[in-house]
C-alpha atoms as a PDB file:
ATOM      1  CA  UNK A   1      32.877   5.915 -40.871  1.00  0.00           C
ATOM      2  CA  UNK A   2      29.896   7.500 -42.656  1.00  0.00           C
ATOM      3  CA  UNK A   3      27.360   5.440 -43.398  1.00  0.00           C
ATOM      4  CA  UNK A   4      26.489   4.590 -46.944  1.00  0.00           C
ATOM      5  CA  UNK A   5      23.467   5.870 -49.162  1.00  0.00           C
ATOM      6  CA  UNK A   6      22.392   3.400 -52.089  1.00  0.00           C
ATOM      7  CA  UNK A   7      20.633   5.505 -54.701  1.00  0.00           C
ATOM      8  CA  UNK A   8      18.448   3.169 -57.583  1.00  0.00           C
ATOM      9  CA  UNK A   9      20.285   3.773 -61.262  1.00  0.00           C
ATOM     10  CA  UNK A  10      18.414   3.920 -64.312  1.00  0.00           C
ATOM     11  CA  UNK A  11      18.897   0.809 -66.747  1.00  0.00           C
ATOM     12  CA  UNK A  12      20.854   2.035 -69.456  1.00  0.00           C
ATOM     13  CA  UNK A  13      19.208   2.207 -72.708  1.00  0.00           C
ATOM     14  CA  UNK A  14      16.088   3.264 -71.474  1.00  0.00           C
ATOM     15  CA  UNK A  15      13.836   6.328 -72.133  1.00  0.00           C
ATOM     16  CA  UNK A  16      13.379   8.302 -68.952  1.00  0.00           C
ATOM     17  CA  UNK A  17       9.678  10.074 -69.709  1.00  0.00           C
ATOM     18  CA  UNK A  18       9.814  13.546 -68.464  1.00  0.00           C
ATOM     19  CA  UNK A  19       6.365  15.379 -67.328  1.00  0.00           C
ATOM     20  CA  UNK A  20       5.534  18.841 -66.238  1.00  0.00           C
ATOM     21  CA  UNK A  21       4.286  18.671 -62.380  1.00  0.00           C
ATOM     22  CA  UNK A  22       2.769  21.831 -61.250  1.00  0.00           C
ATOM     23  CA  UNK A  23       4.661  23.767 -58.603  1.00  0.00           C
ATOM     24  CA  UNK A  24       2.197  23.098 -55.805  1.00  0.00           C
ATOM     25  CA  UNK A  25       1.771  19.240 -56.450  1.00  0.00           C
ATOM     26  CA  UNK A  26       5.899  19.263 -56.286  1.00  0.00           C
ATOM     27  CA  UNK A  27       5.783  20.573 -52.879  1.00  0.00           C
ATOM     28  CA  UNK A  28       3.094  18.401 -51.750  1.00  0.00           C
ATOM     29  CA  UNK A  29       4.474  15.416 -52.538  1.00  0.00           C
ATOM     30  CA  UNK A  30       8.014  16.468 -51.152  1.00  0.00           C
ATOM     31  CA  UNK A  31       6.260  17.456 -47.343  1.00  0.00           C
ATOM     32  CA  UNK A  32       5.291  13.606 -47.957  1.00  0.00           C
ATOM     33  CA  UNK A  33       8.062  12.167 -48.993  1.00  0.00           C
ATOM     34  CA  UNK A  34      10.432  13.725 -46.602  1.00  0.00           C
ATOM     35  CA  UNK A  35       9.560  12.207 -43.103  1.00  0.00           C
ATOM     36  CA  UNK A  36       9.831   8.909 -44.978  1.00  0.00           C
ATOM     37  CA  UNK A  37      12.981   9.414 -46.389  1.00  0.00           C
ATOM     38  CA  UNK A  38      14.437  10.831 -43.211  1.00  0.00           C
ATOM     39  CA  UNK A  39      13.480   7.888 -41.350  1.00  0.00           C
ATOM     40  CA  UNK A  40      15.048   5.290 -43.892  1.00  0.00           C
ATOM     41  CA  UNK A  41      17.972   6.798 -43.105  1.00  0.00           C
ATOM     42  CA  UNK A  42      17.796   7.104 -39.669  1.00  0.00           C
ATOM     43  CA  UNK A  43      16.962   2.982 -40.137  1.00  0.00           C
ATOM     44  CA  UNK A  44      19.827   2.200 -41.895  1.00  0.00           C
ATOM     45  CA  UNK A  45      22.035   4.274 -39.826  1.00  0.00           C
ATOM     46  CA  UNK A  46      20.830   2.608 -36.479  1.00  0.00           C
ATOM     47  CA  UNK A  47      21.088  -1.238 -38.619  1.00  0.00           C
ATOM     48  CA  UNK A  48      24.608  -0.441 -39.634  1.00  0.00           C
ATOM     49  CA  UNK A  49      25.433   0.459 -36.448  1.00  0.00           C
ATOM     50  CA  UNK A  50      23.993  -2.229 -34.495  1.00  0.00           C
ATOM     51  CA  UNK A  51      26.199  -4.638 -37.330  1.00  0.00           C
ATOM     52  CA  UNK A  52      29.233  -3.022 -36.803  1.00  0.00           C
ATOM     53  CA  UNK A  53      29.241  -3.496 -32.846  1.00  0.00           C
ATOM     54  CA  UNK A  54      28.531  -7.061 -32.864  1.00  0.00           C
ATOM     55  CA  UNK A  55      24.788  -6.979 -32.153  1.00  0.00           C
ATOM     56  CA  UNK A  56      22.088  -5.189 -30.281  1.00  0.00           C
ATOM     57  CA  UNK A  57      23.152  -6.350 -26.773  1.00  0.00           C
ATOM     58  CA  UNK A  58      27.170  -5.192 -27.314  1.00  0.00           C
ATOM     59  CA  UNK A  59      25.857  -1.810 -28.719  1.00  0.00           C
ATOM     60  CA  UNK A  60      23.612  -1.275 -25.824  1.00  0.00           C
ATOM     61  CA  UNK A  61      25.795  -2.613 -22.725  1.00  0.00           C
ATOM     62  CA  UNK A  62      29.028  -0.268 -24.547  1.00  0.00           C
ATOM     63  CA  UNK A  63      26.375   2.995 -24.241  1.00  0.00           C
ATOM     64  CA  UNK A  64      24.896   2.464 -21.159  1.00  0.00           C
ATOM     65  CA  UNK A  65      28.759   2.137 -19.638  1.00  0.00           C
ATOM     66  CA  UNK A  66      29.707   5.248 -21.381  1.00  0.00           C
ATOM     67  CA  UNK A  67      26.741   6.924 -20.195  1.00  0.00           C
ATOM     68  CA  UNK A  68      27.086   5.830 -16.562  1.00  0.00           C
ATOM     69  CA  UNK A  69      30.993   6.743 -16.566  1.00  0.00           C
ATOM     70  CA  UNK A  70      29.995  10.457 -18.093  1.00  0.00           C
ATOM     71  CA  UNK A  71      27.319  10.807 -15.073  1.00  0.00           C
ATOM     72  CA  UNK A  72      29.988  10.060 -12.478  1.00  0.00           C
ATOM     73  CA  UNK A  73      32.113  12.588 -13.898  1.00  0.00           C
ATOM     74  CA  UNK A  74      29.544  15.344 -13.621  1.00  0.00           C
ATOM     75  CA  UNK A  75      28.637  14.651 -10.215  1.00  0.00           C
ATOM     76  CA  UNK A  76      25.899  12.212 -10.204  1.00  0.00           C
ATOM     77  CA  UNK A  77      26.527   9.784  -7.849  1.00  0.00           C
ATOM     78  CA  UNK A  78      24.796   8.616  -4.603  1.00  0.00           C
ATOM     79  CA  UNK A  79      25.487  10.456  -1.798  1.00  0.00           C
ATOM     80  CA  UNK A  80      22.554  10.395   0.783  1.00  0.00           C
ATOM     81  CA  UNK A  81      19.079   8.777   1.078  1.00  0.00           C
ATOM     82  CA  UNK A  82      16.307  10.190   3.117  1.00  0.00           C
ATOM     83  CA  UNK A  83      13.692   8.330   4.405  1.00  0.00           C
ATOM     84  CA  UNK A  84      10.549   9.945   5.405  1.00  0.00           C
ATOM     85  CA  UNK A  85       7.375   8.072   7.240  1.00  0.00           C
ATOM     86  CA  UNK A  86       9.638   5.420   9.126  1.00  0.00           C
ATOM     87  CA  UNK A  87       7.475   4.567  12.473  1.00  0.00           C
ATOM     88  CA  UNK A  88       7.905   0.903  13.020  1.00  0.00           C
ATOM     89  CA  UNK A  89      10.012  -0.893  10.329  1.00  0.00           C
ATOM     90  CA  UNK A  90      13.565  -1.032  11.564  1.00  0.00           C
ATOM     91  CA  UNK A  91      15.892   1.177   9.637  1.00  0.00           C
ATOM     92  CA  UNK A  92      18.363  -1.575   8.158  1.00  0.00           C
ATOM     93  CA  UNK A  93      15.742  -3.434   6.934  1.00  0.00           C
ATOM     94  CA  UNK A  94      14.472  -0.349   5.323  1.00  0.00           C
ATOM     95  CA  UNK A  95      18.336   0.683   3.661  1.00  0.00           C
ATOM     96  CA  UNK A  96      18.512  -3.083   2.599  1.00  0.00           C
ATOM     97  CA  UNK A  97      15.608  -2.835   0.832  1.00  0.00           C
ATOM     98  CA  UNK A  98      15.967   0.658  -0.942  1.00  0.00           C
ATOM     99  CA  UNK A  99      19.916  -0.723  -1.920  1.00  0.00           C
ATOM    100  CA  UNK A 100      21.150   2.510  -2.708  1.00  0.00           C
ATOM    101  CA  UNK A 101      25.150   2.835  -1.823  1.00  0.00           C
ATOM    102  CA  UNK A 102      27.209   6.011  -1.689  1.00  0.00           C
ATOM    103  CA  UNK A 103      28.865   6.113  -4.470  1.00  0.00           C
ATOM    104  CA  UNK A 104      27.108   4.239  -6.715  1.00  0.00           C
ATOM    105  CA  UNK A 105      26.112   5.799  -9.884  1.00  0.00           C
ATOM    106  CA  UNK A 106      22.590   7.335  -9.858  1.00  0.00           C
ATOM    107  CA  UNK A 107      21.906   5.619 -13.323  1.00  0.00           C
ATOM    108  CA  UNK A 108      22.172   2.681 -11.920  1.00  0.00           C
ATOM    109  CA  UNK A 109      19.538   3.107  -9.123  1.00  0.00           C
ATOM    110  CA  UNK A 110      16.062   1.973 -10.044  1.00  0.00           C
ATOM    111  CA  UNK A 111      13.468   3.618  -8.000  1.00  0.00           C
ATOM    112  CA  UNK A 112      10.722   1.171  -9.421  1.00  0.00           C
ATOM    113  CA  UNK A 113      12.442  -2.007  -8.136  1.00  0.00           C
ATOM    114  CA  UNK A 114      13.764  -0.393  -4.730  1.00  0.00           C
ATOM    115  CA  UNK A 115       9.698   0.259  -4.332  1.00  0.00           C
ATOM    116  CA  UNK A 116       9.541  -3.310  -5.245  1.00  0.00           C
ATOM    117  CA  UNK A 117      11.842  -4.312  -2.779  1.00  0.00           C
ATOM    118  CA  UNK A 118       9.858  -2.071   0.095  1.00  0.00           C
ATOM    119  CA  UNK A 119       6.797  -3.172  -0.392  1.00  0.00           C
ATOM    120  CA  UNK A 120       8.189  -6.813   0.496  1.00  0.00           C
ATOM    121  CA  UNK A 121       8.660  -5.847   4.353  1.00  0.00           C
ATOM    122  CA  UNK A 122       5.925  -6.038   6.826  1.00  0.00           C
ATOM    123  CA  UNK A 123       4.940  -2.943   7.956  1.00  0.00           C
ATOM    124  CA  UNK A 124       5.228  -0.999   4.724  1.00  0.00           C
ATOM    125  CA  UNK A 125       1.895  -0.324   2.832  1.00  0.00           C
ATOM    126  CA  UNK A 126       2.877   1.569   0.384  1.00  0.00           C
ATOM    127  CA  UNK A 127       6.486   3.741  -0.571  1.00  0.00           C
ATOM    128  CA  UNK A 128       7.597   6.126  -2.916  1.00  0.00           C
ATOM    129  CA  UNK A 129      10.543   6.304  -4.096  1.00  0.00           C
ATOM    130  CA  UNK A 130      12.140   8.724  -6.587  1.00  0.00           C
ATOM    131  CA  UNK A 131      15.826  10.406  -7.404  1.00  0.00           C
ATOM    132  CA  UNK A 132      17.045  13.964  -6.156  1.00  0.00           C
ATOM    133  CA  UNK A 133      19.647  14.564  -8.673  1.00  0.00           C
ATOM    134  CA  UNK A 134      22.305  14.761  -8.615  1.00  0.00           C
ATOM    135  CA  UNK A 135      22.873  12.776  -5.253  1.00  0.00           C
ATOM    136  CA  UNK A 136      19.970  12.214  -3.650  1.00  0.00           C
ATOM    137  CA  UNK A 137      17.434   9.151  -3.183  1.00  0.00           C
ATOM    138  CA  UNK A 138      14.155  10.627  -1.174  1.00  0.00           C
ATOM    139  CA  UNK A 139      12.015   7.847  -0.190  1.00  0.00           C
ATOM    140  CA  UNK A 140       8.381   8.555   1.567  1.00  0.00           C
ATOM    141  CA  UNK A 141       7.120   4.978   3.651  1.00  0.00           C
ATOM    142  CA  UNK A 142       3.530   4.647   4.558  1.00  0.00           C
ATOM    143  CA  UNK A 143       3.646   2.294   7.262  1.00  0.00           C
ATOM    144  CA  UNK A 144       0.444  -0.011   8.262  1.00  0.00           C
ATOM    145  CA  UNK A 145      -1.670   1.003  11.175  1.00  0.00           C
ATOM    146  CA  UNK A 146      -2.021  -1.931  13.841  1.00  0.00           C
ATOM    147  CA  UNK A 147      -5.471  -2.771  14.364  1.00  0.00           C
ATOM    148  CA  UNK A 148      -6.131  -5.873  16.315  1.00  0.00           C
ATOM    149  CA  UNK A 149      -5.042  -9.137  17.352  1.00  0.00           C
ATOM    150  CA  UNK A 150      -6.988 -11.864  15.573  1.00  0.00           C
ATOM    151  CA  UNK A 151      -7.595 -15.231  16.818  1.00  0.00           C
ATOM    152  CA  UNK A 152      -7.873 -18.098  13.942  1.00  0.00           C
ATOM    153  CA  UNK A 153      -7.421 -21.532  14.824  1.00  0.00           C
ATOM    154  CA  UNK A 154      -6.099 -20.924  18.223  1.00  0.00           C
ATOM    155  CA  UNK A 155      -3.435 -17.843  17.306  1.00  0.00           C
ATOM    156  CA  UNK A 156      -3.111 -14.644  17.347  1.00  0.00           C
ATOM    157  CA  UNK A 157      -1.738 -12.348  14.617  1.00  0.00           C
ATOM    158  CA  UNK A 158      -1.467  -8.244  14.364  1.00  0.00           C
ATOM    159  CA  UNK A 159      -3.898  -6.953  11.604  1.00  0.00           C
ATOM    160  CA  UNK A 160      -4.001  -3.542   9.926  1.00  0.00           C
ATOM    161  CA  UNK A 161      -7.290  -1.390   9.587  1.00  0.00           C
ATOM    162  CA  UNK A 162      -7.500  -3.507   6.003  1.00  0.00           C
ATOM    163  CA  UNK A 163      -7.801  -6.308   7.776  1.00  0.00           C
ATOM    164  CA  UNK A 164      -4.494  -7.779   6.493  1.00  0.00           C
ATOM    165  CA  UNK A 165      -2.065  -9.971   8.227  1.00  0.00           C
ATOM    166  CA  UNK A 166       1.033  -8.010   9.596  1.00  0.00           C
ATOM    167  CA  UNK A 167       3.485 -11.474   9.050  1.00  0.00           C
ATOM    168  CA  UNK A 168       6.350 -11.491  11.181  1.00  0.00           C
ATOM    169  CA  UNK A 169       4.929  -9.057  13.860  1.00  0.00           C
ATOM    170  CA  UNK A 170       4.839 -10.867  17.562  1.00  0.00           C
ATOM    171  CA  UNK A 171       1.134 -10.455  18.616  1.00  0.00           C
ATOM    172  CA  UNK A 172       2.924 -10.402  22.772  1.00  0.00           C
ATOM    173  CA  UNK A 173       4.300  -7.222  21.663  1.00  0.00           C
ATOM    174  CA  UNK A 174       0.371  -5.558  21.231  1.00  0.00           C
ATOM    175  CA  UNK A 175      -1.299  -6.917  23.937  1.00  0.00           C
ATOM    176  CA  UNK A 176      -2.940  -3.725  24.234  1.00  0.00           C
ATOM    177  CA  UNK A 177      -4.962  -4.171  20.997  1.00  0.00           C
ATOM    178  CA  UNK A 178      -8.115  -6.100  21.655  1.00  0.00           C
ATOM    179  CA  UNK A 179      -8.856  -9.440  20.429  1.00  0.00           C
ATOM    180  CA  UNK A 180     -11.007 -10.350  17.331  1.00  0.00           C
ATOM    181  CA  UNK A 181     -12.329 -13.665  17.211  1.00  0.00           C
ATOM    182  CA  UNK A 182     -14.690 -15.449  14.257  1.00  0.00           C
ATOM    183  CA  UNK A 183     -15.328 -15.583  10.595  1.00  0.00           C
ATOM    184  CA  UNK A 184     -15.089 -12.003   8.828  1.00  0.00           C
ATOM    185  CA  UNK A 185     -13.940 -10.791  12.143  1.00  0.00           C
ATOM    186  CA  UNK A 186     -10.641  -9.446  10.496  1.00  0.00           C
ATOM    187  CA  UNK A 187     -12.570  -8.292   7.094  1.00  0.00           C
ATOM    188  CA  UNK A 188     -15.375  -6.295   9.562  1.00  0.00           C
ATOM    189  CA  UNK A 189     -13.133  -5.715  12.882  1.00  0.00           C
ATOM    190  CA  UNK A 190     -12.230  -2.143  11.449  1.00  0.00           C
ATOM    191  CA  UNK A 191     -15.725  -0.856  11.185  1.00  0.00           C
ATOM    192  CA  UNK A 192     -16.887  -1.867  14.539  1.00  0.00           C
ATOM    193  CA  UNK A 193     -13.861  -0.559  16.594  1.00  0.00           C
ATOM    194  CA  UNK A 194     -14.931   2.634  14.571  1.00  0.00           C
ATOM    195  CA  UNK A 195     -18.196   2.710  16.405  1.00  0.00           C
ATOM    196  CA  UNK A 196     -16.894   1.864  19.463  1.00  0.00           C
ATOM    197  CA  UNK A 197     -14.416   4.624  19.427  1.00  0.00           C
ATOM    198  CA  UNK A 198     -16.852   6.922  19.090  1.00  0.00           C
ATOM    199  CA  UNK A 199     -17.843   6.122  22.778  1.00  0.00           C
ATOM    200  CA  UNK A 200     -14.664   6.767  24.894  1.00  0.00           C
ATOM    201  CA  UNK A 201     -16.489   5.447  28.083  1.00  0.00           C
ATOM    202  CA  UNK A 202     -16.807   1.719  25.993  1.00  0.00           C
ATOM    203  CA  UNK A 203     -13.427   2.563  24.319  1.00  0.00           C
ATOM    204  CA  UNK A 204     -10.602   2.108  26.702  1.00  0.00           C
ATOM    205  CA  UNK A 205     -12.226  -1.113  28.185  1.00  0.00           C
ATOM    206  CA  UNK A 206     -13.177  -2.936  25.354  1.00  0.00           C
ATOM    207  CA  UNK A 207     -10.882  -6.082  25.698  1.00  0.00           C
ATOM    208  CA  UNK A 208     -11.912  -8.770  22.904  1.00  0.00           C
ATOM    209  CA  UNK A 209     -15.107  -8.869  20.534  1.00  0.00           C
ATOM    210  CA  UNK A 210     -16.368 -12.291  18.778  1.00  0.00           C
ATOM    211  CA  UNK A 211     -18.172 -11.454  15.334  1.00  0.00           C
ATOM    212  CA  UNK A 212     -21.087 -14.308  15.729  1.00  0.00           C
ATOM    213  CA  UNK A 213     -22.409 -15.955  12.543  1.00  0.00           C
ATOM    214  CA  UNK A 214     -20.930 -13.143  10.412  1.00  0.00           C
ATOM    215  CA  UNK A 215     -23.674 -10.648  11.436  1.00  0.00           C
ATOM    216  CA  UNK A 216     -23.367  -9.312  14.694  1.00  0.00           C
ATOM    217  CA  UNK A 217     -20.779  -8.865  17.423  1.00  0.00           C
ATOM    218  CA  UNK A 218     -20.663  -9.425  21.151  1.00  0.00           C
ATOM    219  CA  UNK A 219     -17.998  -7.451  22.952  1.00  0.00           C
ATOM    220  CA  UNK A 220     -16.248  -8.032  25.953  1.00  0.00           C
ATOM    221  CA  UNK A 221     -15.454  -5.018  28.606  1.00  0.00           C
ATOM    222  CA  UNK A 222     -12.521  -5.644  30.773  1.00  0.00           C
ATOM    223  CA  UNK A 223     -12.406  -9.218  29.796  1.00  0.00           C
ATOM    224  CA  UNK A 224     -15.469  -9.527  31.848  1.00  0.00           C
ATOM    225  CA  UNK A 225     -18.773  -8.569  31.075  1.00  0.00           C
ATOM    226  CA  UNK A 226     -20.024  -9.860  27.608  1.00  0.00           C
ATOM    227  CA  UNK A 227     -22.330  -7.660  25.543  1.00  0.00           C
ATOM    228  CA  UNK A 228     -24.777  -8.803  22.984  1.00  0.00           C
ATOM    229  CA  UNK A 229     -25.052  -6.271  20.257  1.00  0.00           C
ATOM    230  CA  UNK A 230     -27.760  -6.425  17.549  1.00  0.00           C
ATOM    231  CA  UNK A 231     -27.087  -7.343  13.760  1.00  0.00           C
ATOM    232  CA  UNK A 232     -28.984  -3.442  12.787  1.00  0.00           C
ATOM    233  CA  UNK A 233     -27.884  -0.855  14.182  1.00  0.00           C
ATOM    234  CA  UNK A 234     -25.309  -1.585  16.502  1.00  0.00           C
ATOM    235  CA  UNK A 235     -23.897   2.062  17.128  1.00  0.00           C
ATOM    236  CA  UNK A 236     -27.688   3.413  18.534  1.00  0.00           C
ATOM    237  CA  UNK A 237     -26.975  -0.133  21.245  1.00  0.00           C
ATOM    238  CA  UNK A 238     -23.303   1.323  21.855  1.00  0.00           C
ATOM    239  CA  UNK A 239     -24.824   4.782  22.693  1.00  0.00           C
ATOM    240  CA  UNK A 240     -27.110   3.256  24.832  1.00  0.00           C
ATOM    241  CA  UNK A 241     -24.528   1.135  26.469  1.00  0.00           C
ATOM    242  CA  UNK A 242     -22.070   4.249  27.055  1.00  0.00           C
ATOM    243  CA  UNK A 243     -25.504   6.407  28.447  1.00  0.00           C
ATOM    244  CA  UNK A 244     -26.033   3.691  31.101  1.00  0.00           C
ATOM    245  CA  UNK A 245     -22.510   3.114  32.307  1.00  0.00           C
ATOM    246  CA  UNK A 246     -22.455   7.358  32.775  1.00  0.00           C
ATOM    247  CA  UNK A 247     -25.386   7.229  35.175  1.00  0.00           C
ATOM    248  CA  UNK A 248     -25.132   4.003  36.362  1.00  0.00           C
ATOM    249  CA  UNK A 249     -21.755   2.561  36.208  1.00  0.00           C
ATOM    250  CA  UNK A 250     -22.616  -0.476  35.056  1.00  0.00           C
ATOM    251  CA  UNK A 251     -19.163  -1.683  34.629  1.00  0.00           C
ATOM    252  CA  UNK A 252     -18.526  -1.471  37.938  1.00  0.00           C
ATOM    253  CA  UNK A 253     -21.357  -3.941  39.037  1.00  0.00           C
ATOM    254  CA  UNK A 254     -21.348  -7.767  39.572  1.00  0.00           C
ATOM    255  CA  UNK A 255     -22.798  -7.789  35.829  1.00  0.00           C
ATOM    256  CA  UNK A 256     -21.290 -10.915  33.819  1.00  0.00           C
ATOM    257  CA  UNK A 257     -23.899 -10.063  30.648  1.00  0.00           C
ATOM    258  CA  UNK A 258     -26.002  -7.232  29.018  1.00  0.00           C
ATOM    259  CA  UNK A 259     -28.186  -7.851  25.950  1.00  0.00           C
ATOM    260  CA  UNK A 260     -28.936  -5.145  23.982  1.00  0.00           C
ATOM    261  CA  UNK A 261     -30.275  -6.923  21.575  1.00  0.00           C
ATOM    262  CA  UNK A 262     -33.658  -5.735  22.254  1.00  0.00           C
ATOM    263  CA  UNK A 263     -34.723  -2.328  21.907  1.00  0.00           C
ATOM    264  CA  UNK A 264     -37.392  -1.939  24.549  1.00  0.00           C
ATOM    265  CA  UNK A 265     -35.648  -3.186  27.012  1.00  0.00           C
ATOM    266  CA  UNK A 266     -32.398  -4.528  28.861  1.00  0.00           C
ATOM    267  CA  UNK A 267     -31.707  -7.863  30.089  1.00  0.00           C
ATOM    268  CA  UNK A 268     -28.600  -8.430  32.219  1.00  0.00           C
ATOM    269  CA  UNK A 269     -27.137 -11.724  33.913  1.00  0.00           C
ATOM    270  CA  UNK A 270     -25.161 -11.144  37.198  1.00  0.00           C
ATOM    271  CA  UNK A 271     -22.731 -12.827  38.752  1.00  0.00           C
ATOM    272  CA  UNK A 272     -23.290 -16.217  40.922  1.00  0.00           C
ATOM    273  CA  UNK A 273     -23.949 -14.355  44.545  1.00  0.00           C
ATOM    274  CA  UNK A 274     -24.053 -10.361  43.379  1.00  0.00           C
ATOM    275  CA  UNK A 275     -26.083  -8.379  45.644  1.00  0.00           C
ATOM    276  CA  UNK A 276     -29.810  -8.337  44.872  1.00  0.00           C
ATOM    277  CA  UNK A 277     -29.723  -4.194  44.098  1.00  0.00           C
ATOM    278  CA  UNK A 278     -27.687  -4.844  41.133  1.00  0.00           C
ATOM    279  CA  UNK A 279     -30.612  -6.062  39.387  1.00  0.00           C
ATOM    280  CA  UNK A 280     -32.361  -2.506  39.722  1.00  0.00           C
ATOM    281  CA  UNK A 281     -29.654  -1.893  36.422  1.00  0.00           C
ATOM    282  CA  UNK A 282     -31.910  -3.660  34.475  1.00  0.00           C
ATOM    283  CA  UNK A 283     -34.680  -1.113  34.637  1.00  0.00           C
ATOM    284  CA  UNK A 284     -33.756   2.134  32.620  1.00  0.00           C
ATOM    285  CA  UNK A 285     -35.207   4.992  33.879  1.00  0.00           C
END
């Protein structure tokens, strides 16, 4: 059925005054009045429409089944999914989440909420997530980066260089990672271990570090010997730290503190009984 055009009559009886309108004020006002009268119809075509299929909704859930049956027929159905970036989330979990099916129509799948849906497991920071017609779901996973274990309130829980939570990560499972301990240690851990990683020889035997007072840290080196660094410039202590275990290998020494919190000089506290020579440490050279 075409749709119908109402056109206004003139009353009858009445005059109909006729004026001359210049050729170039006739086209004017018909580039104006055209877009206008196009889209009146296109209006009333949609509203008749919409009326004769029972209402918005009907007219809507009819063409998006005819669409998705056409698509199927050309070929545009789920076949594979690839998922790129996939470290430590477990695979299922991953699938589950993306929930696209082979077979399933590809206008179906909705990359946004799939990403949603990601986003929702623990290790995933961020996803993208996108359609490879005609049968092809690519997603790309960027996974969190395990930090730390922080200590709050008696527990431990694996943090990510943002300082966030991991949830549902057991902490026995990176006891590798060293341990964080006080207020703003999660917020700040990231930019200390930075500075310590910058001195290998401090590195691989840092074991825990407590952030005092939320300005300074003391570290501990093979869950040991407890260094006081100072609230300003605590990568020029480190340095100094790494400089004396090279000549002097401090670590190895019946040393239970070092303070570095003074720049002129070193003050260490040894071990109940340690040989009287270890305190020659204490004087750099």
């Amino acid at each position: 059925m075409r749709p119908l055009i109402a056109f206004r009559r003139t009353p009858p009886g009445k005059t109909v005054r006729r004026r001359r309108i210049s050729l170039m004020k006739a086209a004017t006002r018909a580039a104006i009045a055209t877009p206008w009268v196009v889209l009146a119809a296109l209006l009333g075509g949609a509203v008749w429409l919409v009326w004769a299929e029972g209402g918005p909704g009907s007219l809507a859930a009819r063409a998006r089944a005819e669409a998705i049956t056409a698509s199927l027929r050309l070929g545009f159905e789920i076949d594979e999914v690839w998922v790129d970036g996939l470290v430590r989330s477990r695979r299922p979990d991953v699938l589950m989440a993306v929930g696209a099916y082979r077979g399933d129509a590809m206008l179906e799948f909705d990359p946004a909420a799939a990403r949603a849906r990601l986003l929702e497991l623990p290790w995933i920071k961020d996803a993208i997530v996108a359609r490879a017609l005609p049968s092809q779901v690519q997603v790309t996973l960027i996974e969190r980066a395990p930090l730390a274990l922080w200590q709050r309130k008696g527990r431990l829980a694996v943090i990510d260089r943002d300082g966030r939570v991991i949830d549902g990560v057991d902490p026995g499972a990176f006891a590798d990672l060293p341990i964080l301990v006080g207020k703003g240690a999660d917020r700040e851990g990231a930019g200390l271990l930075k500075l310590v990683a910058a001195e290998p020889a401090i590195a691989r035997r840092l074991t825990a570090a407590v952030f005092i007072g939320e300005r300074r840290w003391d570290i501990r080196i093979d869950d040991r010997i407890e260094v006081r660094l100072p609230a300003d410039q605590p990568a020029t202590a480190l340095a100094r730290l790494s400089r004396l275990e090279q000549e002097h290998r401090l670590f190895e020494k019946d040393i239970v503190a070092i303070d570095l919190r003074l720049t002129d000089r070193l003050v260490v506290r040894l071990a109940p009984g340690a040989a009287v020579a270890t305190a020659a440490v204490g004087r750099e050279s």
